[in-house]
PDB file of N, CA and C in Angstrom:
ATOM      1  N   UNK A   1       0.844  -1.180   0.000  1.00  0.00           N
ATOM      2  CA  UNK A   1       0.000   0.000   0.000  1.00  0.00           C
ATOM      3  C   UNK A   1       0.890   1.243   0.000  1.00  0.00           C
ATOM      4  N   UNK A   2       0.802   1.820  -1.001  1.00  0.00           N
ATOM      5  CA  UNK A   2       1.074   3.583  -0.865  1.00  0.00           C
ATOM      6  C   UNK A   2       0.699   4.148   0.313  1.00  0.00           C
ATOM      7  N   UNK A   3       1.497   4.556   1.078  1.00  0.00           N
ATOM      8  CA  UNK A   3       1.210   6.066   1.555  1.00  0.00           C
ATOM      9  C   UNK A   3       1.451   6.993   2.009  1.00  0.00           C
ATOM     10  N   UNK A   4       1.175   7.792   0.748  1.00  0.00           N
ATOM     11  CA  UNK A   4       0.658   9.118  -0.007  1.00  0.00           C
ATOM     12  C   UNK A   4       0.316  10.236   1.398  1.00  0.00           C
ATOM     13  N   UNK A   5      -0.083   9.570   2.387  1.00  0.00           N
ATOM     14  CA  UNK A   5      -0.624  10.315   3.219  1.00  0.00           C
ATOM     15  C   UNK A   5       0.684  10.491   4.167  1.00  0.00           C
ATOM     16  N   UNK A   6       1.507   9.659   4.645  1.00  0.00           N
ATOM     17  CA  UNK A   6       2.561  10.384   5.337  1.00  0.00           C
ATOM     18  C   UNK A   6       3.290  10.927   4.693  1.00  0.00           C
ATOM     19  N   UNK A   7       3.709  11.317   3.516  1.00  0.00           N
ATOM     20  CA  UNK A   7       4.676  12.025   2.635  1.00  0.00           C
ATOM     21  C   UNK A   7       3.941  13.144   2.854  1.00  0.00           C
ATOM     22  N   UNK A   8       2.413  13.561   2.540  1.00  0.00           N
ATOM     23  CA  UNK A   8       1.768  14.562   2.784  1.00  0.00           C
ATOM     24  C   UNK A   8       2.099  15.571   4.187  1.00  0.00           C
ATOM     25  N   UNK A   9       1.841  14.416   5.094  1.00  0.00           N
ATOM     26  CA  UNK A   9       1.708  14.803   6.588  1.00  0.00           C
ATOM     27  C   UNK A   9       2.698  15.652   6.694  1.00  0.00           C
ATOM     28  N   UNK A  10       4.236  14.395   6.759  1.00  0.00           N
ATOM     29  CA  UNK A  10       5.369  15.182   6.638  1.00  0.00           C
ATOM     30  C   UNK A  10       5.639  16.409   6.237  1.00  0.00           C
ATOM     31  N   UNK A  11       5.661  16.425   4.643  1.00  0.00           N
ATOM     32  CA  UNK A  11       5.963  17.833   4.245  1.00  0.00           C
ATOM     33  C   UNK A  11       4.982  18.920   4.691  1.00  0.00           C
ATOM     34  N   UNK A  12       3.509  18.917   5.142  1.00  0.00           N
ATOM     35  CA  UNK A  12       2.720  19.548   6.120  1.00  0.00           C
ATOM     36  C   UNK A  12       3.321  20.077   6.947  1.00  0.00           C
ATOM     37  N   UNK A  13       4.291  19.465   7.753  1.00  0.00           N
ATOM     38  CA  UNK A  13       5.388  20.130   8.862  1.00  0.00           C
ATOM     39  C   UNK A  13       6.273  20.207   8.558  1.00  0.00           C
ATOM     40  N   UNK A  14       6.976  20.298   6.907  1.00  0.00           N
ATOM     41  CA  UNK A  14       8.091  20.857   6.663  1.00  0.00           C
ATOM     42  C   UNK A  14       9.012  20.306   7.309  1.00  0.00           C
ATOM     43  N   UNK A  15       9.047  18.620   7.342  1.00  0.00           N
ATOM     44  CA  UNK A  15      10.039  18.008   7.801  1.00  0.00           C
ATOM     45  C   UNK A  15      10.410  17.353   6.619  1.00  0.00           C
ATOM     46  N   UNK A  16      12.053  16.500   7.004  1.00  0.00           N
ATOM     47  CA  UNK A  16      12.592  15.427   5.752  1.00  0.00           C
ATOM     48  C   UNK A  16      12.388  14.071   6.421  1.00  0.00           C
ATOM     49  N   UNK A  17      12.339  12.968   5.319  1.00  0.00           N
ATOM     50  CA  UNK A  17      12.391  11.749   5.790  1.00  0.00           C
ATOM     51  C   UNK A  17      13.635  11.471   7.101  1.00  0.00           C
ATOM     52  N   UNK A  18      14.526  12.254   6.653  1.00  0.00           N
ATOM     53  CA  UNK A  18      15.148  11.709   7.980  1.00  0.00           C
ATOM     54  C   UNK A  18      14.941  12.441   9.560  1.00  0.00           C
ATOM     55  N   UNK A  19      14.021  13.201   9.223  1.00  0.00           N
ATOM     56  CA  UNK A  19      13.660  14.112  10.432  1.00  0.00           C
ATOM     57  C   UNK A  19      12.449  12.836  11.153  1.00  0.00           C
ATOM     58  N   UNK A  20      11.599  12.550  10.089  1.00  0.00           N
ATOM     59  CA  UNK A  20      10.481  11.057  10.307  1.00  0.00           C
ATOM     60  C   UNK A  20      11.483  10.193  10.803  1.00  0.00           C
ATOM     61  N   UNK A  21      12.669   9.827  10.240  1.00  0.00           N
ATOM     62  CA  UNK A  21      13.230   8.328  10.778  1.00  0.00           C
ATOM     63  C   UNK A  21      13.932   8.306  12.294  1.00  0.00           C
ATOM     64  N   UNK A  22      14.374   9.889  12.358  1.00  0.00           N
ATOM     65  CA  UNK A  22      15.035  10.291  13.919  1.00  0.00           C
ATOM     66  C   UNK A  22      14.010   9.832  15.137  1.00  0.00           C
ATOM     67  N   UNK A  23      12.391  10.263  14.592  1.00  0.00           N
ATOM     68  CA  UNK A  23      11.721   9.585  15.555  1.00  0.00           C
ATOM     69  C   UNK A  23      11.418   8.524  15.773  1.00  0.00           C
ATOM     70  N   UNK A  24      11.530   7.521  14.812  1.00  0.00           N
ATOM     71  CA  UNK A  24      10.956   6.413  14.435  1.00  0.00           C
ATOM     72  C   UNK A  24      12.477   5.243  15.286  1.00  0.00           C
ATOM     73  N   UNK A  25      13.768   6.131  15.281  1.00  0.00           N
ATOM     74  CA  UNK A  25      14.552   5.640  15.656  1.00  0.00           C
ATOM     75  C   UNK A  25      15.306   4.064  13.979  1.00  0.00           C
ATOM     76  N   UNK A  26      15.205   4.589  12.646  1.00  0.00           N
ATOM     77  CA  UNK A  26      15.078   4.016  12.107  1.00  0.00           C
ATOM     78  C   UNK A  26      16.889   4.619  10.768  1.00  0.00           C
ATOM     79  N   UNK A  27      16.404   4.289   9.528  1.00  0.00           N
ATOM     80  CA  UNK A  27      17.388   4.901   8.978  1.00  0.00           C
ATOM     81  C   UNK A  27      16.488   5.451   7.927  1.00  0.00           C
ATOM     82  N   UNK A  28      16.749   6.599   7.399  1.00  0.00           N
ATOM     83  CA  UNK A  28      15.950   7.579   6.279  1.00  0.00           C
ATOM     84  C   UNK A  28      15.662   6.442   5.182  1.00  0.00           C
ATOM     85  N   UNK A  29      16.470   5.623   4.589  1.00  0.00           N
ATOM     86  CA  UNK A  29      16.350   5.159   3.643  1.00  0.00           C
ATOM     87  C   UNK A  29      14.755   4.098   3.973  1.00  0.00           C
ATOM     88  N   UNK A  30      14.491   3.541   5.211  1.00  0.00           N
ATOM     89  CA  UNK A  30      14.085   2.316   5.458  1.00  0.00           C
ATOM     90  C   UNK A  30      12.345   2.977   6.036  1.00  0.00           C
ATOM     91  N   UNK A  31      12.532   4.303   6.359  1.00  0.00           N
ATOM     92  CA  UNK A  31      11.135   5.206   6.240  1.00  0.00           C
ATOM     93  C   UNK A  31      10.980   5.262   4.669  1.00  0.00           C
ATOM     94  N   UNK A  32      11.704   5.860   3.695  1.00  0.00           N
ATOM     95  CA  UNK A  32      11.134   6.029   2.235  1.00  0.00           C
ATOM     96  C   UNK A  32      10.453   4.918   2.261  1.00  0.00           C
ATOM     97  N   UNK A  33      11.021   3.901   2.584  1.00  0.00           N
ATOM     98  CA  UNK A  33      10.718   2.302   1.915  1.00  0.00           C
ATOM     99  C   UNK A  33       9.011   2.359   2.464  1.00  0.00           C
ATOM    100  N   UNK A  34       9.136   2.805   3.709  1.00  0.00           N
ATOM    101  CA  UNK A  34       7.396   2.986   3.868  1.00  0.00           C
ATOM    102  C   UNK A  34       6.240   4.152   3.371  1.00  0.00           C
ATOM    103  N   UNK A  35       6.941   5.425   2.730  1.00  0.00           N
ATOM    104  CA  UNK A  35       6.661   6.337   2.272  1.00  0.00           C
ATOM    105  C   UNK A  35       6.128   5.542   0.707  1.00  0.00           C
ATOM    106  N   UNK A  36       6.444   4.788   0.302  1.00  0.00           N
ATOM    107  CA  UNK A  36       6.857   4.535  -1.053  1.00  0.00           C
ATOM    108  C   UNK A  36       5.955   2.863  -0.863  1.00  0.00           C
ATOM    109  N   UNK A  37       5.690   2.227   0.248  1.00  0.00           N
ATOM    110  CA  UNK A  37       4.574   1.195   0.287  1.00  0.00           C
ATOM    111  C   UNK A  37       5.275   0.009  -0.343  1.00  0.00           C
ATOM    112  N   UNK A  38       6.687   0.125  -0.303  1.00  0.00           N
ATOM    113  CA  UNK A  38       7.415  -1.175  -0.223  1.00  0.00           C
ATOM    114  C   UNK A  38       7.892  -1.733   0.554  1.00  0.00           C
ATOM    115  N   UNK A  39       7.153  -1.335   1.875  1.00  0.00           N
ATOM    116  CA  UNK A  39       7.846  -2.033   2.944  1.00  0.00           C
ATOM    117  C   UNK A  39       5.825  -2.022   3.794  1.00  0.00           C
ATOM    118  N   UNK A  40       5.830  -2.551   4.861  1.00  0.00           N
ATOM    119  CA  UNK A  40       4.474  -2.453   5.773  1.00  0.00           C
ATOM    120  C   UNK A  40       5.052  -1.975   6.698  1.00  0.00           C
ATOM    121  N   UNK A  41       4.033  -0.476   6.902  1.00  0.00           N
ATOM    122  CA  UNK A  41       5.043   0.147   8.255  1.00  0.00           C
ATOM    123  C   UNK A  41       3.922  -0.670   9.804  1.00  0.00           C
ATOM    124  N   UNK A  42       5.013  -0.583  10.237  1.00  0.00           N
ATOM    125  CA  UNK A  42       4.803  -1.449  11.544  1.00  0.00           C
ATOM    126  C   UNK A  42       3.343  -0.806  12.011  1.00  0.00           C
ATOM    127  N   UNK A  43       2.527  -1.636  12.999  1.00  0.00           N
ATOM    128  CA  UNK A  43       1.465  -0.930  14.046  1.00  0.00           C
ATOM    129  C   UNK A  43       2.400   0.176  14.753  1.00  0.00           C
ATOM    130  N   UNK A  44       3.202  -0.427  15.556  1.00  0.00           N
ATOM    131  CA  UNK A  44       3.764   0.575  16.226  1.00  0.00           C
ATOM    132  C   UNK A  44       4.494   2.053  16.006  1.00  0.00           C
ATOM    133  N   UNK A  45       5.019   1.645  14.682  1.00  0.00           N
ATOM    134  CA  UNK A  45       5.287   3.097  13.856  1.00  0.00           C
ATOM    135  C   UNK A  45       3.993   3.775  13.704  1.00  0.00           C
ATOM    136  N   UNK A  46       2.671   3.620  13.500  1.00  0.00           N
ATOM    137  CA  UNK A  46       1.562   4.081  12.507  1.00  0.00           C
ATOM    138  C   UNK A  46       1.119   4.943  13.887  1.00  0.00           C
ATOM    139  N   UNK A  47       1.188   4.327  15.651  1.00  0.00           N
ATOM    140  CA  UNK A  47       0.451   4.594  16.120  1.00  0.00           C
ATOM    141  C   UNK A  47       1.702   6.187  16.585  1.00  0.00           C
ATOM    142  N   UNK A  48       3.259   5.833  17.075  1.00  0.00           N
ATOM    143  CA  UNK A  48       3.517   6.708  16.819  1.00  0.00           C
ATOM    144  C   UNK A  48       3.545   8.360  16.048  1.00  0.00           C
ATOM    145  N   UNK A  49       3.534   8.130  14.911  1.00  0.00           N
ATOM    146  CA  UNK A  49       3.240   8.829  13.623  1.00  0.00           C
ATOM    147  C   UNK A  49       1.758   9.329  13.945  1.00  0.00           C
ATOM    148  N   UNK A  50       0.515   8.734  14.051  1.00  0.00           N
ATOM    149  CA  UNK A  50      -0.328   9.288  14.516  1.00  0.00           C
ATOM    150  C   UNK A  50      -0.231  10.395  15.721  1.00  0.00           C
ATOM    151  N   UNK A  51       0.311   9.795  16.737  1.00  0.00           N
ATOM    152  CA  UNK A  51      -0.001  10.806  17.973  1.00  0.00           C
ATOM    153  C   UNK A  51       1.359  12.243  17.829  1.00  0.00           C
ATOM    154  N   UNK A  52       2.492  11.933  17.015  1.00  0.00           N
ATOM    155  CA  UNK A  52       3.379  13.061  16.701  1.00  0.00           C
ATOM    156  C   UNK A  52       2.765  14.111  15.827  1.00  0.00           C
ATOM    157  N   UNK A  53       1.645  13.712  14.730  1.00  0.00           N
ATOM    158  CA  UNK A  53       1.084  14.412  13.917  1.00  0.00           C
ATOM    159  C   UNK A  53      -0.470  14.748  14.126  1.00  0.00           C
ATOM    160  N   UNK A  54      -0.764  14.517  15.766  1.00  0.00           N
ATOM    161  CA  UNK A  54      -1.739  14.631  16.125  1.00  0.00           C
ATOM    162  C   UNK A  54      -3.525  14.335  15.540  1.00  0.00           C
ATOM    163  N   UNK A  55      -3.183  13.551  15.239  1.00  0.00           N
ATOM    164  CA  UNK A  55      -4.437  12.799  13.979  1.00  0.00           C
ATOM    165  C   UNK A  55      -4.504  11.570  14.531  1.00  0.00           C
ATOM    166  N   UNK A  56      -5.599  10.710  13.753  1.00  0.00           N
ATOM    167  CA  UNK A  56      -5.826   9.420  13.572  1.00  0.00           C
ATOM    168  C   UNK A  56      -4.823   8.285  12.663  1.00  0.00           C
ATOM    169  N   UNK A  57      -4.876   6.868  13.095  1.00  0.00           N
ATOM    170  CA  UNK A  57      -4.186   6.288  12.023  1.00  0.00           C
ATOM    171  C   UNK A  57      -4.978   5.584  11.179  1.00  0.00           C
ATOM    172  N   UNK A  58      -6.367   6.035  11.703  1.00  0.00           N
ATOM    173  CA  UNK A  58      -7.143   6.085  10.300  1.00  0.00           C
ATOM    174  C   UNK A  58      -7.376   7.039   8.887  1.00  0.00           C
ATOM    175  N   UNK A  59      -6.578   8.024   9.272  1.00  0.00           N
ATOM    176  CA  UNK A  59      -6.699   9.194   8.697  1.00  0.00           C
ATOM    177  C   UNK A  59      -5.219   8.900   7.995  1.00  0.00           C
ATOM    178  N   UNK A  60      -4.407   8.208   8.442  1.00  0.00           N
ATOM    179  CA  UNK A  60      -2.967   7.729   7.686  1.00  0.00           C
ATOM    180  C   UNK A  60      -2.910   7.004   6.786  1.00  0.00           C
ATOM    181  N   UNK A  61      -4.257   5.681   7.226  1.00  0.00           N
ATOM    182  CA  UNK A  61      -4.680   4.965   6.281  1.00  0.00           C
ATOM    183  C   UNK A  61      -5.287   5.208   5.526  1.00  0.00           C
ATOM    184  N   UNK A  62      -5.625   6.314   5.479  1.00  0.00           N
ATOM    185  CA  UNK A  62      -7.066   6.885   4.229  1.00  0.00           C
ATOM    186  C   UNK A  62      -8.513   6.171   4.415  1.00  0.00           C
ATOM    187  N   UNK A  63      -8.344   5.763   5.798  1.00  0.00           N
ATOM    188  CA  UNK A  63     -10.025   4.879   6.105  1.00  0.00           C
ATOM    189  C   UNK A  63     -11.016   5.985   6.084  1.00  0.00           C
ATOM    190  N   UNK A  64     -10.172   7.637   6.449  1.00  0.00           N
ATOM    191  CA  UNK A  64     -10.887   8.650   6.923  1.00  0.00           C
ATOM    192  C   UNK A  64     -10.213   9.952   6.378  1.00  0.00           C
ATOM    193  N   UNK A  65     -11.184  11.138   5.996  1.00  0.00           N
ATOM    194  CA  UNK A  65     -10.768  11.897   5.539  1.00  0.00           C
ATOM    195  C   UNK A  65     -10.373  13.312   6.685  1.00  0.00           C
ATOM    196  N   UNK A  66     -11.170  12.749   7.514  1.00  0.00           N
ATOM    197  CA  UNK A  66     -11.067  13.825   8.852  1.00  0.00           C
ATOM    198  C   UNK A  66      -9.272  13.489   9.380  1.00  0.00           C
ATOM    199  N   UNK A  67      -8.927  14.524   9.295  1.00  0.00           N
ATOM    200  CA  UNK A  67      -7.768  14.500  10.158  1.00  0.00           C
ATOM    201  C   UNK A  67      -7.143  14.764  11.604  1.00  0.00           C
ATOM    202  N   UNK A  68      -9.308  14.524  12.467  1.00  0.00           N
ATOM    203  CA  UNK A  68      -8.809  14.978  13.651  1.00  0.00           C
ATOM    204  C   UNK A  68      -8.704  13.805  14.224  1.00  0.00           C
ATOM    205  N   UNK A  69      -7.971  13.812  15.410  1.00  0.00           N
ATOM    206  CA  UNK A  69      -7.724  12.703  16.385  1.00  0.00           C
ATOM    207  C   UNK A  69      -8.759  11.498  16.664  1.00  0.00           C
ATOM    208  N   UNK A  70      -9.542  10.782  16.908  1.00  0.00           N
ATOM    209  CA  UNK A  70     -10.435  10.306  17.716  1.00  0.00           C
ATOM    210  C   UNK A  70     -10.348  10.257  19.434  1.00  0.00           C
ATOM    211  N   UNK A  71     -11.176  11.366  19.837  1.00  0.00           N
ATOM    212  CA  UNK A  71     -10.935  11.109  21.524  1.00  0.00           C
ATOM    213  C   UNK A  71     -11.458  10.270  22.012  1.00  0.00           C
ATOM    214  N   UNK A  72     -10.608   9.991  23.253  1.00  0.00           N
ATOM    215  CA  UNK A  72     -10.860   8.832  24.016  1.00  0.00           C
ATOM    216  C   UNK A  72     -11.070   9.306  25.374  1.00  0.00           C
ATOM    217  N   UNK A  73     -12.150   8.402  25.749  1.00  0.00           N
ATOM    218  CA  UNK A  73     -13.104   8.896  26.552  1.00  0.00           C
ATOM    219  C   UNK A  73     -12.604   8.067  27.957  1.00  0.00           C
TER     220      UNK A  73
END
């Protein structure tokens, strides 16, 4: 799966892939690989990435077009 949507996110905050991989604790090259949907980015990356970019990781997945959080009650 493409996604289109964290390349978006990212450049949204005017960050680089390796600014994404510093958090991810990863190497720039091995985030593209998930930018680019040749690799499956982990649950645990997605849920990260969600709560750094303050959104859903349904909204990463494109399940949802809303990009606000879902609160939890």
């Amino acid at each position: 799966m493409h996604l289109k949507r964290l390349r978006d996110l990212r450049e949204d905050f005017d960050l680089k892939q390796s600014d994404i991989a510093k958090i991810l604790n990863i190497t720039t090259q091995q985030y593209g690989l998930y930018e680019l949907g040749k690799r499956d980015l982990p649950v645990e990356f997605l849920k990260i990435l969600a709560k750094f970019y303050n959104t859903s990781s349904d909204y990463i997945l494109k399940s949802t077009n809303n990009p606000e959080p879902i609160n939890k009650k």
